[in-house]
C-alpha atoms as a PDB file:
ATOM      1  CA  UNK A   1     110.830  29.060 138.149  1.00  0.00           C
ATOM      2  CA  UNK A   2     109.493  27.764 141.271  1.00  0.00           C
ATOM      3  CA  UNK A   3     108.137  29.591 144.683  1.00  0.00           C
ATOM      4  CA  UNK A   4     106.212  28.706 147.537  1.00  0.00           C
ATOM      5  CA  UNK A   5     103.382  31.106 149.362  1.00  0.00           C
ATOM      6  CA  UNK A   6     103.053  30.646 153.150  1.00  0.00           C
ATOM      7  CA  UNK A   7     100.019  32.032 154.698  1.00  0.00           C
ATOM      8  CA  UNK A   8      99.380  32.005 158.677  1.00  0.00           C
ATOM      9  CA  UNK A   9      97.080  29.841 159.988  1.00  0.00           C
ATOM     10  CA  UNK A  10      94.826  32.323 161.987  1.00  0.00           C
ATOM     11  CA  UNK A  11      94.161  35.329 159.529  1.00  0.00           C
ATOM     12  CA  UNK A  12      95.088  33.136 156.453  1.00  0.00           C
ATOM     13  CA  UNK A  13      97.229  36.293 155.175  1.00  0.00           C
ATOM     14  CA  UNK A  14     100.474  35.870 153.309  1.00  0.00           C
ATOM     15  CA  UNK A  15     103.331  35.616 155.340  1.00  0.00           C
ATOM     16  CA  UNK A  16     106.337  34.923 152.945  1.00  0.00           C
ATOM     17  CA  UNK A  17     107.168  34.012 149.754  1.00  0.00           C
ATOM     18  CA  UNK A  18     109.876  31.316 149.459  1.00  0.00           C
ATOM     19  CA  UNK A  19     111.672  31.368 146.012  1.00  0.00           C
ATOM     20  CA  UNK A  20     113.326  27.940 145.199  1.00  0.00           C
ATOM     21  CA  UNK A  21     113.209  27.857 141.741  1.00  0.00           C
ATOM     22  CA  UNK A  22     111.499  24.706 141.394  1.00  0.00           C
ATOM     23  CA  UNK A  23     113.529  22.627 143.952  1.00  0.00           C
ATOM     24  CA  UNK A  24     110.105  21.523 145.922  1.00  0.00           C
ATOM     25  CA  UNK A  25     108.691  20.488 142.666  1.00  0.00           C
ATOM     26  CA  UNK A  26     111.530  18.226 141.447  1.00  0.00           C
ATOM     27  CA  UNK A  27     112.003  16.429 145.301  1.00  0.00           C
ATOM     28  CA  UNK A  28     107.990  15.923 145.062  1.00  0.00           C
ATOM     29  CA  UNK A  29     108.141  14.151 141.774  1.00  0.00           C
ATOM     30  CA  UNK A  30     111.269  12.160 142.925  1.00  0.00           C
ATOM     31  CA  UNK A  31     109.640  11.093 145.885  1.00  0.00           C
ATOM     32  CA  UNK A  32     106.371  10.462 144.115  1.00  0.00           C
ATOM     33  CA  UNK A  33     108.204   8.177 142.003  1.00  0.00           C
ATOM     34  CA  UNK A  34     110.334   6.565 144.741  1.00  0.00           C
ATOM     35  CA  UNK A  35     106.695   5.903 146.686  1.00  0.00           C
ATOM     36  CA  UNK A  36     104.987   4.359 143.758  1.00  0.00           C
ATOM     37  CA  UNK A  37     108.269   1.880 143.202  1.00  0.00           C
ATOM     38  CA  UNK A  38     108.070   0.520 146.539  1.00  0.00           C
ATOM     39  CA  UNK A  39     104.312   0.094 146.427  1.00  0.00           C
ATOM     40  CA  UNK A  40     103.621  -1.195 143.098  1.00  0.00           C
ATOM     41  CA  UNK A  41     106.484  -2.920 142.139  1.00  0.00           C
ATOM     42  CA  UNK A  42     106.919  -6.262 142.045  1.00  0.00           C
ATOM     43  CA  UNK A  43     108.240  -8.216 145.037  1.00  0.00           C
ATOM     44  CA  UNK A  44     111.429  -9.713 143.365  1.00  0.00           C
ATOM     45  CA  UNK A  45     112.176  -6.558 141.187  1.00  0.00           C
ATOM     46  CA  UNK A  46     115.863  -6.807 141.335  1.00  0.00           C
ATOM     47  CA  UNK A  47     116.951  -4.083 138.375  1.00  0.00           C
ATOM     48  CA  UNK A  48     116.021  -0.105 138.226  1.00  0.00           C
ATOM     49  CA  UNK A  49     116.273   1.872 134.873  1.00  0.00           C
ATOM     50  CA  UNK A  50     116.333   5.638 135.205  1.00  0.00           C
ATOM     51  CA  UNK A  51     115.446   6.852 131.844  1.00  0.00           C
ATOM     52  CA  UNK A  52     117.494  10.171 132.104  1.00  0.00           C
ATOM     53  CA  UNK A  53     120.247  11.953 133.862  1.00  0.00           C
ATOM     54  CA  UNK A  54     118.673  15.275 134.968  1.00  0.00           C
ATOM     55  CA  UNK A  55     117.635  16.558 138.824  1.00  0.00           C
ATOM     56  CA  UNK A  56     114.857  14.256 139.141  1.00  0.00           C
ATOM     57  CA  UNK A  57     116.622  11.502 137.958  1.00  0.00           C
ATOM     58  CA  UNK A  58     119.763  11.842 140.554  1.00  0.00           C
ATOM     59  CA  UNK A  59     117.335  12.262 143.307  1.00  0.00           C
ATOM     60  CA  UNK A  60     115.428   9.541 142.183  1.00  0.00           C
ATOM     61  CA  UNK A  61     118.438   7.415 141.781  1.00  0.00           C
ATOM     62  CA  UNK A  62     119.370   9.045 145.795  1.00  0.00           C
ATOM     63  CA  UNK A  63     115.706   8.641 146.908  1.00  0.00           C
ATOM     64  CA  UNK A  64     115.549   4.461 145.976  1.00  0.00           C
ATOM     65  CA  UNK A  65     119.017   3.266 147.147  1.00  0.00           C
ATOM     66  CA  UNK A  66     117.471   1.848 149.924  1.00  0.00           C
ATOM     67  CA  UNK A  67     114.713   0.240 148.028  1.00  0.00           C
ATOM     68  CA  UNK A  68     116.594  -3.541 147.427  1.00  0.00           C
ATOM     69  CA  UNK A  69     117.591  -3.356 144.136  1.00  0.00           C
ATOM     70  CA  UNK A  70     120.685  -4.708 143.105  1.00  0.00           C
ATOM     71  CA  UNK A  71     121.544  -2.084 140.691  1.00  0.00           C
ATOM     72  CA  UNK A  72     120.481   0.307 138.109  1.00  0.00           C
ATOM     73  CA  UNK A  73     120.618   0.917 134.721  1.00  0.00           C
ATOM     74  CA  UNK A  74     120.856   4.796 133.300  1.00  0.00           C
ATOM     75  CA  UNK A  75     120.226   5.461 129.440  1.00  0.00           C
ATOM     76  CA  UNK A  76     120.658   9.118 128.713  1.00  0.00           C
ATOM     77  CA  UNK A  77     120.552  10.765 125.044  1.00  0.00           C
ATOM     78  CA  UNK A  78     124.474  11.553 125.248  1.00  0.00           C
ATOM     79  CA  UNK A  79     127.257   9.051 127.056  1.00  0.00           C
ATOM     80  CA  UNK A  80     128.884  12.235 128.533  1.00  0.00           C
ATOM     81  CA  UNK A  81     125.427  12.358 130.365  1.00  0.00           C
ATOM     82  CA  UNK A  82     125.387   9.135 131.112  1.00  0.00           C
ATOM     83  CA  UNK A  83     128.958   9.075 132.438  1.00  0.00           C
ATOM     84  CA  UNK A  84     128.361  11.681 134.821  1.00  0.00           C
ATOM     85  CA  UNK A  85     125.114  10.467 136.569  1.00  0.00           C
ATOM     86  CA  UNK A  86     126.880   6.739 136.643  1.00  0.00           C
ATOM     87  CA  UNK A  87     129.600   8.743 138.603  1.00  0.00           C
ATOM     88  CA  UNK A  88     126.696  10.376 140.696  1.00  0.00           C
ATOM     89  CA  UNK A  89     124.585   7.728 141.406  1.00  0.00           C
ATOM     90  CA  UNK A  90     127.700   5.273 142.894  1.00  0.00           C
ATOM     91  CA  UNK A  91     128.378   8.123 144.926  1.00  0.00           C
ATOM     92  CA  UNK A  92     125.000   8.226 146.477  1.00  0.00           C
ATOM     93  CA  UNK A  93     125.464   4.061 147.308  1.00  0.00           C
ATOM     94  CA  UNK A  94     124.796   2.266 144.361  1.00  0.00           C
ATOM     95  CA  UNK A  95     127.446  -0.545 143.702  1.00  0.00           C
ATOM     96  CA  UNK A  96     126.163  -1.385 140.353  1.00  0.00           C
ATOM     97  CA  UNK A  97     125.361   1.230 137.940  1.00  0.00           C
ATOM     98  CA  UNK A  98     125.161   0.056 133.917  1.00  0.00           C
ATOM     99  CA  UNK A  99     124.466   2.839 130.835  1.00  0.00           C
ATOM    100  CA  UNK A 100     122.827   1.625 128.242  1.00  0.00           C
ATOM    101  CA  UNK A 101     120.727   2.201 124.986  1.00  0.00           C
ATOM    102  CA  UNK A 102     117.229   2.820 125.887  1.00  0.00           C
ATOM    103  CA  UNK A 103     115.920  -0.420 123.840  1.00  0.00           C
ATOM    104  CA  UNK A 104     118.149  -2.574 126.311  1.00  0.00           C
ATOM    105  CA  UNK A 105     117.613  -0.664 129.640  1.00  0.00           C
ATOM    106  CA  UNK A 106     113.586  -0.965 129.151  1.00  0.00           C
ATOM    107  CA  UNK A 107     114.084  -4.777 128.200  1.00  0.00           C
ATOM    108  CA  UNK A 108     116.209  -5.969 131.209  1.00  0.00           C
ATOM    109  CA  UNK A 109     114.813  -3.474 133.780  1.00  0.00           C
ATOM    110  CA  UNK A 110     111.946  -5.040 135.958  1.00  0.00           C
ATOM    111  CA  UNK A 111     111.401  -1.398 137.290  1.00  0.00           C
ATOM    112  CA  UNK A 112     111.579   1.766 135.078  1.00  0.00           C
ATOM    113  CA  UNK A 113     111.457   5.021 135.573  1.00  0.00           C
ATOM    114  CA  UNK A 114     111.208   8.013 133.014  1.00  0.00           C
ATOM    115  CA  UNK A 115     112.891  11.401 134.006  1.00  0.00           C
END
């Protein structure tokens, strides 16, 4: 569950409620997460590993296909899962999308990010 209060400006009284059922929350944390990967990582990261397949995953996986990697890696505790966002996340841009066990996404990844 997820809202957002908007209040005016002047009399600082509430002026609606907005009910998105978390949506704001899980773009924030995706973005978050997109911002702190082009900041702090390093400056020849080629490879991303999403560590999950859910909403903040796909829009982190949405968010960072601009950010010069040359692929990603998705580990996800089912294949079916894993299937689905690989499906997903070439949709959004991404030419190379691997699945793998979590062991091997963490060790090949130069960037990882846990969803």
């Amino acid at each position: 569950q997820g809202c957002m209060l908007l209040f005016s400006q002047t009399t600082g009284e509430l002026e609606t409620i907005l009910l998105d059922n978390g949506h704001l929350t899980d773009v924030r944390t995706a973005a978050a997460a997109c911002l702190c990967i082009s900041k702090f990582a390093p400056a020849k990261a080629a490879s991303l590993s999403i560590l999950g397949t859910g909403v903040v995953a796909k829009l982190v996986a949405e968010y960072a296909v601009d950010l010069g990697f040359g692929g990603i890696i998705v580990s996800s505790r089912t294949s079916e899962s894993a299937e689905k966002f690989a499906a997903f996340a070439k949709s959004k841009g991404w030419a190379k999308v691997s699945i793998e066990s979590y062991a091997a996404a963490t060790a090949r990844a130069d960037v990882i990010v846990c969803c």
